[in-house]
Protein backbone atom coordinates (compact mmCIF):
# COMPACT_ATOMS: atom_id res chain seq x y z
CA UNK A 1 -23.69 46.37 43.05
CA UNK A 2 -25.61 46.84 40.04
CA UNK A 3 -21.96 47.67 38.17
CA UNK A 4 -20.26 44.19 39.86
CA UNK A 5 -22.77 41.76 38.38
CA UNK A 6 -22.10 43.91 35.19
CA UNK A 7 -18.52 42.61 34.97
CA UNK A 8 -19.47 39.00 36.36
CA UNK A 9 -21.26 38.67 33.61
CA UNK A 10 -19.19 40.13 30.99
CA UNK A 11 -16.45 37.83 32.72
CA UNK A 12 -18.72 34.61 32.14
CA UNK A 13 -19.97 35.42 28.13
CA UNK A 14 -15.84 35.87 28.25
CA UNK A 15 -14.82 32.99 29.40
CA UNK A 16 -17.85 31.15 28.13
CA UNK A 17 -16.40 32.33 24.17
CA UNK A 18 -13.48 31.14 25.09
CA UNK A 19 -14.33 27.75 25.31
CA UNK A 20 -16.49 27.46 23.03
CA UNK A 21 -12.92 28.53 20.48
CA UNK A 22 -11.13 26.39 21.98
CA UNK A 23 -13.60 23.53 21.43
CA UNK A 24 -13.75 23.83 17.70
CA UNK A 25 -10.18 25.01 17.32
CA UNK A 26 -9.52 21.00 16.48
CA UNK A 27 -12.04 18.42 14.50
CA UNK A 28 -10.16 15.46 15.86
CA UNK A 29 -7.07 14.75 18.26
CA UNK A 30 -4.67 11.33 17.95
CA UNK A 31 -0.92 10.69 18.94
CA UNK A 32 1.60 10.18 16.47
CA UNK A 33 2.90 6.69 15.22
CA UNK A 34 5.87 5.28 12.67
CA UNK A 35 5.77 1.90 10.76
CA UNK A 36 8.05 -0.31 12.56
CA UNK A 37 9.73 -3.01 11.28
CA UNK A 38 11.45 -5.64 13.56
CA UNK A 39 14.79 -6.83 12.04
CA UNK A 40 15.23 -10.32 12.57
CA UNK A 41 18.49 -13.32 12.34
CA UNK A 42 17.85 -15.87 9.21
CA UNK A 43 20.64 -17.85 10.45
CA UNK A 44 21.37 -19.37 13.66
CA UNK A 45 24.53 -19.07 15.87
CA UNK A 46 26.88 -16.98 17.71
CA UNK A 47 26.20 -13.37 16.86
CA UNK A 48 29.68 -11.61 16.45
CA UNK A 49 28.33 -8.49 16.53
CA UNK A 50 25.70 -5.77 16.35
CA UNK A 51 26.33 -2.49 15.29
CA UNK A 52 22.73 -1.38 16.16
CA UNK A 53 22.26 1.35 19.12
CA UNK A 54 19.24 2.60 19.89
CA UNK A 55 18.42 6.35 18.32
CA UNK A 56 21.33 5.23 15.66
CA UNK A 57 20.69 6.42 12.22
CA UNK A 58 21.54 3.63 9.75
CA UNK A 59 21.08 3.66 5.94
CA UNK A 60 19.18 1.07 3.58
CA UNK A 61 21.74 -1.90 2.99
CA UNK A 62 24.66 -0.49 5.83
CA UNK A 63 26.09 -4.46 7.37
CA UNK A 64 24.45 -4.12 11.22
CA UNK A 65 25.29 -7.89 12.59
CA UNK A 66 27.25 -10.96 11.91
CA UNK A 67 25.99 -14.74 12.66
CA UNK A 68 29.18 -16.88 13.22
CA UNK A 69 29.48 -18.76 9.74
CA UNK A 70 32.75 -21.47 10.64
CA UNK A 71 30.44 -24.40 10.56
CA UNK A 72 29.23 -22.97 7.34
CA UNK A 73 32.56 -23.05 5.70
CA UNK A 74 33.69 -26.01 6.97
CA UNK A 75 30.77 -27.91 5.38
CA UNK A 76 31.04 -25.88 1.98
CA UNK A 77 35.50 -26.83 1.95
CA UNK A 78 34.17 -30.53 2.59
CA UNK A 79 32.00 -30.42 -0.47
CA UNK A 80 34.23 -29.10 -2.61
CA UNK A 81 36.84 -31.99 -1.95
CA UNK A 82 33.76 -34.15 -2.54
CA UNK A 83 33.58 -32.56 -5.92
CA UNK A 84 37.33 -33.10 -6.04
CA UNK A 85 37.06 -36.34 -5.32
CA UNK A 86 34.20 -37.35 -8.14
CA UNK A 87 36.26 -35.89 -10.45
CA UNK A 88 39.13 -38.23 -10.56
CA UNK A 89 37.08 -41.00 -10.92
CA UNK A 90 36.02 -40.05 -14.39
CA UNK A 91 37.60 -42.99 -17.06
CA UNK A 92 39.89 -42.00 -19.93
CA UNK A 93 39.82 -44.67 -22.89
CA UNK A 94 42.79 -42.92 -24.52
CA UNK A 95 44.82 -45.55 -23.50
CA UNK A 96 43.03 -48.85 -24.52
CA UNK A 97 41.51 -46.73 -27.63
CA UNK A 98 45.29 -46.25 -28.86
CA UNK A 99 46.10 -49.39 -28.44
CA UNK A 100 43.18 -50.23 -30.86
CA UNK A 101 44.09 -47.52 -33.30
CA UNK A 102 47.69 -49.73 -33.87
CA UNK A 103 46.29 -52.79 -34.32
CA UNK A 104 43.91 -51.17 -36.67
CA UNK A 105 46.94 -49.75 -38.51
CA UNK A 106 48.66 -53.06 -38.73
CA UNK A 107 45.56 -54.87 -39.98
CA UNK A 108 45.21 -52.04 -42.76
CA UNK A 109 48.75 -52.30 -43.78
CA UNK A 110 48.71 -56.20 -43.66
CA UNK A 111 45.21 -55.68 -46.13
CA UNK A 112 47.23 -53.57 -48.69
CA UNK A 113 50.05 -56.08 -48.61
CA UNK A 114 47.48 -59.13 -49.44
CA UNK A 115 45.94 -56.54 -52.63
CA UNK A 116 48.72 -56.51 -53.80
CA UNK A 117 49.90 -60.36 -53.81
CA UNK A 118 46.35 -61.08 -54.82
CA UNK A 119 46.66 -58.96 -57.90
CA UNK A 120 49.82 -60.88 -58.52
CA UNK A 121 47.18 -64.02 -57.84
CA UNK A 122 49.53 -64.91 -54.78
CA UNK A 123 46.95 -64.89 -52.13
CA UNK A 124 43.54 -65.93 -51.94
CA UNK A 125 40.47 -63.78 -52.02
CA UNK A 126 39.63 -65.44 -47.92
CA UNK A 127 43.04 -64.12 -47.39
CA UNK A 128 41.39 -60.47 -47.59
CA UNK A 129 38.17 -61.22 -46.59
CA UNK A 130 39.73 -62.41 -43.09
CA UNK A 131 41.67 -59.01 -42.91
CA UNK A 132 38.71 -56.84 -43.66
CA UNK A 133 36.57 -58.72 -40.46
CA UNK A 134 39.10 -58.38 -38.32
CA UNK A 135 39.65 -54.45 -39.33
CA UNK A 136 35.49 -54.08 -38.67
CA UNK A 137 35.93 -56.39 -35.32
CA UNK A 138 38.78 -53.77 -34.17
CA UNK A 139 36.82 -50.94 -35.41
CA UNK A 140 33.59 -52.13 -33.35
CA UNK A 141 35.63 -52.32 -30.33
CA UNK A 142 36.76 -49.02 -30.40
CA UNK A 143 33.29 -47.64 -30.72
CA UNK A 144 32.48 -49.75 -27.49
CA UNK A 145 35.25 -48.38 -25.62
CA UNK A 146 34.21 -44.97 -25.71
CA UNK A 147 30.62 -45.60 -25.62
CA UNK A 148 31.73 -47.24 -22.08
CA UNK A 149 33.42 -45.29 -21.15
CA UNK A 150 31.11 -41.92 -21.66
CA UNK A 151 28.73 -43.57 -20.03
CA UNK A 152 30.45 -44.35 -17.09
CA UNK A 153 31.59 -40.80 -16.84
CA UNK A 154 28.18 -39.70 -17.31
CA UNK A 155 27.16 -41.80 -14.23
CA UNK A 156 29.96 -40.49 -12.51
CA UNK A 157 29.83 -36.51 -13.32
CA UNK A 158 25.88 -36.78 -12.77
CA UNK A 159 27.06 -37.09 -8.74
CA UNK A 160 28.15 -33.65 -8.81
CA UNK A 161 24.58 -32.07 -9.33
CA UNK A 162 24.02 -32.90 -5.81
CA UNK A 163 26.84 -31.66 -4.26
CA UNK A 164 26.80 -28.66 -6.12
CA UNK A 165 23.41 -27.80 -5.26
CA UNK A 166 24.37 -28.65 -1.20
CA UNK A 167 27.42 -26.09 -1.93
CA UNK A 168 25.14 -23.45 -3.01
CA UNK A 169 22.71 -24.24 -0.35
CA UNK A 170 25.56 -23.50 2.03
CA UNK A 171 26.62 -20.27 0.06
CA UNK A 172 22.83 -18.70 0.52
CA UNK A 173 23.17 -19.72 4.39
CA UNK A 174 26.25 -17.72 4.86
CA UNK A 175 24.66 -14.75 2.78
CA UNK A 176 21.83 -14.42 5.36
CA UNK A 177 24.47 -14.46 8.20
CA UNK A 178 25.31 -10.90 7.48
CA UNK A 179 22.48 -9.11 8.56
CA UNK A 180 21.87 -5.99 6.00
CA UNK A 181 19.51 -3.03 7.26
CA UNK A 182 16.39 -3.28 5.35
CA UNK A 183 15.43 0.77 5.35
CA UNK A 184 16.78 3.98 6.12
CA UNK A 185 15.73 4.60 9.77
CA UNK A 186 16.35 5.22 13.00
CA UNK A 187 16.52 2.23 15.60
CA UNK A 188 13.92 2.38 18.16
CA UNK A 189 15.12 -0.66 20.40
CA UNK A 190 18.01 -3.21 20.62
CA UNK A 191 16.95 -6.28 21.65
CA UNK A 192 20.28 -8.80 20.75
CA UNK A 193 23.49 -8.18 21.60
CA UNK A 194 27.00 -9.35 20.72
CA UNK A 195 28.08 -13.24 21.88
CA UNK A 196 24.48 -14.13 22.71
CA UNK A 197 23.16 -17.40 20.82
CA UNK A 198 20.55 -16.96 17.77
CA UNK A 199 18.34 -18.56 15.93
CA UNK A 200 16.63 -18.10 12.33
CA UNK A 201 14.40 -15.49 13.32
CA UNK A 202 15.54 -14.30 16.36
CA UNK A 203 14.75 -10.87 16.90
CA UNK A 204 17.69 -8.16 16.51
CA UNK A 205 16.56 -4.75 16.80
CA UNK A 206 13.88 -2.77 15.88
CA UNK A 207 13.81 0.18 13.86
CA UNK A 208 11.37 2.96 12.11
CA UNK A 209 11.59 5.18 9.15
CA UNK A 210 10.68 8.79 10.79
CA UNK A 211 11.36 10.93 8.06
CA UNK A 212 7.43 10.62 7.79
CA UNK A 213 5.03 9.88 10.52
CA UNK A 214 1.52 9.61 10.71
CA UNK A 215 -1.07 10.96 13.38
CA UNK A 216 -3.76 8.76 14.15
CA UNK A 217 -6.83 10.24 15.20
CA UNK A 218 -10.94 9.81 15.05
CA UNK A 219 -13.88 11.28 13.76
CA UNK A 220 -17.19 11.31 14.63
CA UNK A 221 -19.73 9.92 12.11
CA UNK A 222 -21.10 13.12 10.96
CA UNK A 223 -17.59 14.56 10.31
CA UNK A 224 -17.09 11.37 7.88
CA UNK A 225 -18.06 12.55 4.81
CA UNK A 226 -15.84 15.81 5.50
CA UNK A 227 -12.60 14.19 4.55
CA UNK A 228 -11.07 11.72 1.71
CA UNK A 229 -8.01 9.99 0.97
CA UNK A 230 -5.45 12.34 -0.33
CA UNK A 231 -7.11 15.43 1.00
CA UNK A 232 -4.73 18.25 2.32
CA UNK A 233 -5.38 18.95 6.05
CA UNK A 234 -3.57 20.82 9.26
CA UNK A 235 -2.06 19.21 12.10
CA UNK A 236 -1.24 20.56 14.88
CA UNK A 237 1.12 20.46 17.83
CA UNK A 238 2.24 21.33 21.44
CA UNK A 239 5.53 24.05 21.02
CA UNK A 240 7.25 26.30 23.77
CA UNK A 241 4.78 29.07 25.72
CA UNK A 242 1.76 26.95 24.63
CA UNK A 243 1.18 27.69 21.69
CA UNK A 244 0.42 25.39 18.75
CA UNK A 245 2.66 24.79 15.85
CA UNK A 246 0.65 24.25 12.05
CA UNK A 247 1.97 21.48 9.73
CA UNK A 248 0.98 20.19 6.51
CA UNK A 249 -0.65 16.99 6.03
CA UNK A 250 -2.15 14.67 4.05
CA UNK A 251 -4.78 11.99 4.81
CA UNK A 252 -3.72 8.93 3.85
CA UNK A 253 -5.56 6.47 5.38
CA UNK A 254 -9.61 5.70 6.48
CA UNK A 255 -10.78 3.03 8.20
CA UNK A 256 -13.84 1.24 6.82
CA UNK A 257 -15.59 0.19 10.05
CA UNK A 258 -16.75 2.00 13.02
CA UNK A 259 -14.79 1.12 17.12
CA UNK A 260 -15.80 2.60 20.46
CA UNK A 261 -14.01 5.86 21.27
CA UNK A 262 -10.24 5.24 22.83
CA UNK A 263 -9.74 6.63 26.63
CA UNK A 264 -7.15 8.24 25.80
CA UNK A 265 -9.29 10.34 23.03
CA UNK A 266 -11.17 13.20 23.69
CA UNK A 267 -13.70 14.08 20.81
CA UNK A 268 -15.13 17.84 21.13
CA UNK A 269 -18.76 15.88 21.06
CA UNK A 270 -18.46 14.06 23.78
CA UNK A 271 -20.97 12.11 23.41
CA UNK A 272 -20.43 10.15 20.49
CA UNK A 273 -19.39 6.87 21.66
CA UNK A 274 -18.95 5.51 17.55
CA UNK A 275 -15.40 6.88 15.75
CA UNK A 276 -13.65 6.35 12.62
CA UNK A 277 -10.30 6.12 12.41
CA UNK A 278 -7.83 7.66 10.05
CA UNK A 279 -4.17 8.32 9.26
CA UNK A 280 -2.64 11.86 8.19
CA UNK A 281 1.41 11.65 6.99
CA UNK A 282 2.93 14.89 8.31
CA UNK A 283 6.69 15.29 7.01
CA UNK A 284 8.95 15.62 9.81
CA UNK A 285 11.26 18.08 8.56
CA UNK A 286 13.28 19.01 11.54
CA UNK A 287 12.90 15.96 13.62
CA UNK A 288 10.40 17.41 16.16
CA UNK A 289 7.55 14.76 15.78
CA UNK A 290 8.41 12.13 17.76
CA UNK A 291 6.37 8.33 18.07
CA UNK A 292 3.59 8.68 20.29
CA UNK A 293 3.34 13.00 20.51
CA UNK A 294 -0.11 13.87 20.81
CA UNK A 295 -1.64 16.22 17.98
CA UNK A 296 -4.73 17.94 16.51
CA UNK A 297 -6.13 17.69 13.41
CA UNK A 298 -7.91 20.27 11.53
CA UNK A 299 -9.81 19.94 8.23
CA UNK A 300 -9.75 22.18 5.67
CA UNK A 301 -13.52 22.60 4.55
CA UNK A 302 -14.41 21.86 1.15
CA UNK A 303 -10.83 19.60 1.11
CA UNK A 304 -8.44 22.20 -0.58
């Protein structure tokens, strides 16, 4: 008898040991989370397609979706042969200029002709006088008929500021039709799909960069002062035969105000109804952290 209640309690101290290692094996516990970014249309229309499946891959920049941009076009070809248009109202004073210029000429040659006959003192000195006004009159309107005439055109080529602005309006509207991937990722959920009515901002897909993911988890106050921003820490999670898996890690965020302990976190004091929370960013090397995996997080004391 004597020897049983030996091994009963050898058993219990055991067992008792146990727990107590497994309690402090972890200083906090979280799940796993990605920053994820909802992909929206900034034009509205018929979506032509959406090459966007969900656990896709797609790079920074790759063309995902199409808004149907006819309407577009059709409004940018009728502005153009409004510009078209404008221009061929513009007002040449060649013409009426040239004819000017020859009655100029005559005037000048019929001015020489009257020097010399009044040299000879056979024409009068009005004679010239009467030539040179009519040379300045001719002269004056020559100067008004291009001044006119740039003015009108001025008038004229100022309404193309307008229409060139509308065209580039339209030009920027059928850029944001084609839908460009924002960041290398993987997409998480597809929420349009091809032929289905959009509008500027209508949600497309969703996606998530997990080449890096971050575990959030809590602290108690008391284990506060124990970690930084930037310190070097070990997460751990679940692998195959129940064992835990170490990875590096690096706190990167703290929060700066205190919540009530989540349900779905258990604290190894479980009494502490105050928690912190904070971020670590664990590389995922080989794709096995996955959005929403629970893990542990252990400190490394003194934060090196």
């Amino acid at each position: 008898m004597n020897t049983f209640y030996k091994i009963l309690i050898i058993n219990s101290l055991l067992l008792l040991f146990s727990c107590t290692k497994e309690e402090k094996r972890a200083d906090a516990y979280g799940n796993f989370e990605a920053v994820e970014t909802i992909v929206s249309a900034e034009g509205g229309g018929k979506l032509l397609f959406l090459k966007a499946e969900e656990g896709q891959p797609l790079k920074a920049g790759d063309l995902v979706a199409l808004v149907d941009t006819t309407l577009l076009h059709l409004q940018k070809k009728q502005l153009q042969a409004t510009l078209g248009t404008i221009g061929k109202k513009t007002q040449n004073p060649n013409p009426q200029i040239s004819v000017l210029e020859s009655q100029k000429a005559n005037l000048v040659r019929e001015r020489e002709r009257v020097k010399k006959l009044l040299a000879d003192k056979a024409a009068t000195p009005k004679q010239l006088d009467d030539l040179n006004g009519q040379i300045e009159v001719v002269e004056r309107q020559i100067g008004a008929a291009r001044q006119q005439a740039g003015t009108a055109n001025t008038g004229i080529l100022g309404e193309k500021d307008p229409v060139l602005a509308q065209v580039r309006v339209l030009e920027e509207q059928i850029r944001r039709c084609y839908v460009r991937n924002p960041l290398a990722g993987v997409v998480l959920t597809k929420i349009a799909e091809p032929s289905e009515m959009v509008a500027l901002g209508s949600p497309l897909y969703k996606i998530a960069a997990l080449d890096t993911l971050e575990l959030r988890a809590y602290l108690s106050g008391g284990q506060l002062s124990g970690i930084k921003i930037g310190q070097p820490v070990t997460v751990q999670i679940d692998q195959e035969g129940g064992r835990l898996r170490p990875l590096p890690g690096m706190v990167s965020w703290i929060s700066s105000k205190a919540e009530f302990t989540p349900k779905t976190i258990q604290t190894k004091e479980e009494r502490v109804n105050l928690v912190y929370a904070f971020k670590v960013r664990v590389a995922n090397v080989d794709g096995v952290l996955k959005i929403g995996m629970p893990g542990e997080v252990m400190l490394i004391k003194g934060g090196k």
